[in-house]
Protein backbone atom coordinates (compact mmCIF):
# COMPACT_ATOMS: atom_id res chain seq x y z
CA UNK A 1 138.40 100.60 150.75
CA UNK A 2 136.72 103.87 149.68
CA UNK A 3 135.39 104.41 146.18
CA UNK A 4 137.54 106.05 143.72
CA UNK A 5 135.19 107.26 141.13
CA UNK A 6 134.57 104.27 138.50
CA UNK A 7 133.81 101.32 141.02
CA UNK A 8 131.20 103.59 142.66
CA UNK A 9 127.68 102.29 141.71
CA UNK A 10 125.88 103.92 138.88
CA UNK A 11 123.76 103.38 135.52
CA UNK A 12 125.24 104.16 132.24
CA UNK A 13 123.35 103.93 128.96
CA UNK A 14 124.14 105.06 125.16
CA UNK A 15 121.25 106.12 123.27
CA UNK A 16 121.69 105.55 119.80
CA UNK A 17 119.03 107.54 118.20
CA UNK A 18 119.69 110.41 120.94
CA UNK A 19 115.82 110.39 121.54
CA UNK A 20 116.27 112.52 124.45
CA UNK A 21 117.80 115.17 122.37
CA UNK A 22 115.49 118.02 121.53
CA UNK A 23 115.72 120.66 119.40
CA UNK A 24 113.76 124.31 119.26
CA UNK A 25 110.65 122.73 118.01
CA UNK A 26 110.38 120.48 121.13
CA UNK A 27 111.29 116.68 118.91
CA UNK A 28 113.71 114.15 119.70
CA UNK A 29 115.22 112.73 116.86
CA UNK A 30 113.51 109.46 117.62
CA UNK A 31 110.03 110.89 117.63
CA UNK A 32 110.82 112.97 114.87
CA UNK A 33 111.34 109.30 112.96
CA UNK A 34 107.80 108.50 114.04
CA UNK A 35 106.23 111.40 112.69
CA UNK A 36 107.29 110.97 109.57
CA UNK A 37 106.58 107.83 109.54
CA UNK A 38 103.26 108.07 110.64
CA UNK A 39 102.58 111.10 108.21
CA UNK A 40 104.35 108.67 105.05
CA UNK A 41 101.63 106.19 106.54
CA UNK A 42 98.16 107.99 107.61
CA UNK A 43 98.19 111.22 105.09
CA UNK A 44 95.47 111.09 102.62
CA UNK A 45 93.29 113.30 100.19
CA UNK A 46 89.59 112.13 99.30
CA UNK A 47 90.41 108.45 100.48
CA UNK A 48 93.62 108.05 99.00
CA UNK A 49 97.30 107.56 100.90
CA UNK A 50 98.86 109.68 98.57
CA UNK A 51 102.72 109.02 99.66
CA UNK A 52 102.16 105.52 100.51
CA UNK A 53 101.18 104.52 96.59
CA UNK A 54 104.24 107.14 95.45
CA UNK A 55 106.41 105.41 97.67
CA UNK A 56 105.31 102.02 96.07
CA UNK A 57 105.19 102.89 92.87
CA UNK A 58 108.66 104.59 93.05
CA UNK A 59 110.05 101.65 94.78
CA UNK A 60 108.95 99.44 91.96
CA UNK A 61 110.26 101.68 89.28
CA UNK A 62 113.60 101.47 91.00
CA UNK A 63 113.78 105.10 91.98
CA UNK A 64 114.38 105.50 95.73
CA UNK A 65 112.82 109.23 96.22
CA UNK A 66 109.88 110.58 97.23
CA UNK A 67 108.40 114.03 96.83
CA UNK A 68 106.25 115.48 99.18
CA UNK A 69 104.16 118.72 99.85
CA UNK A 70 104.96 120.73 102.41
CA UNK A 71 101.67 122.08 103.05
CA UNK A 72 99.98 118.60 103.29
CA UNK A 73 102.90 117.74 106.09
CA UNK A 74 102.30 121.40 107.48
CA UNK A 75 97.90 120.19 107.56
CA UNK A 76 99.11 116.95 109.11
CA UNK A 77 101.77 117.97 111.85
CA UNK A 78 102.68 121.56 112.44
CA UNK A 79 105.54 121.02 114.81
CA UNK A 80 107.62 118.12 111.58
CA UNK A 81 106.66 121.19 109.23
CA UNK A 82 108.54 123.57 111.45
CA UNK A 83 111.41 121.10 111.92
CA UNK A 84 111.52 120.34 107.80
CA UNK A 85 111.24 123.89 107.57
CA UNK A 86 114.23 124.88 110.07
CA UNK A 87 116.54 122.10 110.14
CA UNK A 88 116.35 119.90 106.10
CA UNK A 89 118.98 118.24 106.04
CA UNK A 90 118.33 117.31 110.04
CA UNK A 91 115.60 115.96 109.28
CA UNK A 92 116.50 114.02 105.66
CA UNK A 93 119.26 112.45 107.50
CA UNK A 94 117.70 111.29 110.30
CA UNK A 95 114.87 109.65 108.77
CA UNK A 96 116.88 108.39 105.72
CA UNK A 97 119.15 106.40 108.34
């Protein structure tokens, strides 16, 4: 019996945080998580991680925000400045989920 379209073999997948999707500045959604996370993480002036105390401190105050300068993120990873710079509330989103 010949094939009719769904029994014919084939791989299927879903991918949840669309990390093959790309944008104009060349990051997948799932990369673009990782850069932020790594810049949240790694960024630092004179010895000290800057967002990572903020975010701690904020935390324990009970305020769930964080501020951050764009020209440290712009020093630390051009191409998640040009994607905070063209696409906000992209980006917000996708690292907030």
């Amino acid at each position: 019996m010949a094939a009719v379209g769904w029994d014919r073999g084939g791989v299927y997948y879903a991918d949840p945080l669309n990390a093959h999707q790309q944008n104009q500045s060349g990051l997948g959604e799932a990369e673009l998580v990782r850069r932020c996370g790594r810049f949240l993480e790694h960024f630092r002036i004179d010895n000290q991680f800057i967002y990572r105390e903020q975010l701690r401190r904020n935390v324990a105050n009970g305020q769930f925000f964080l501020a951050v300068d764009l020209s440290h993120v712009q020093s630390f990873d051009e191409q998640l400045a040009t994607r905070l710079l063209s696409t906000p509330l992209e980006v917000i989103s996708q690292v907030y989920n």
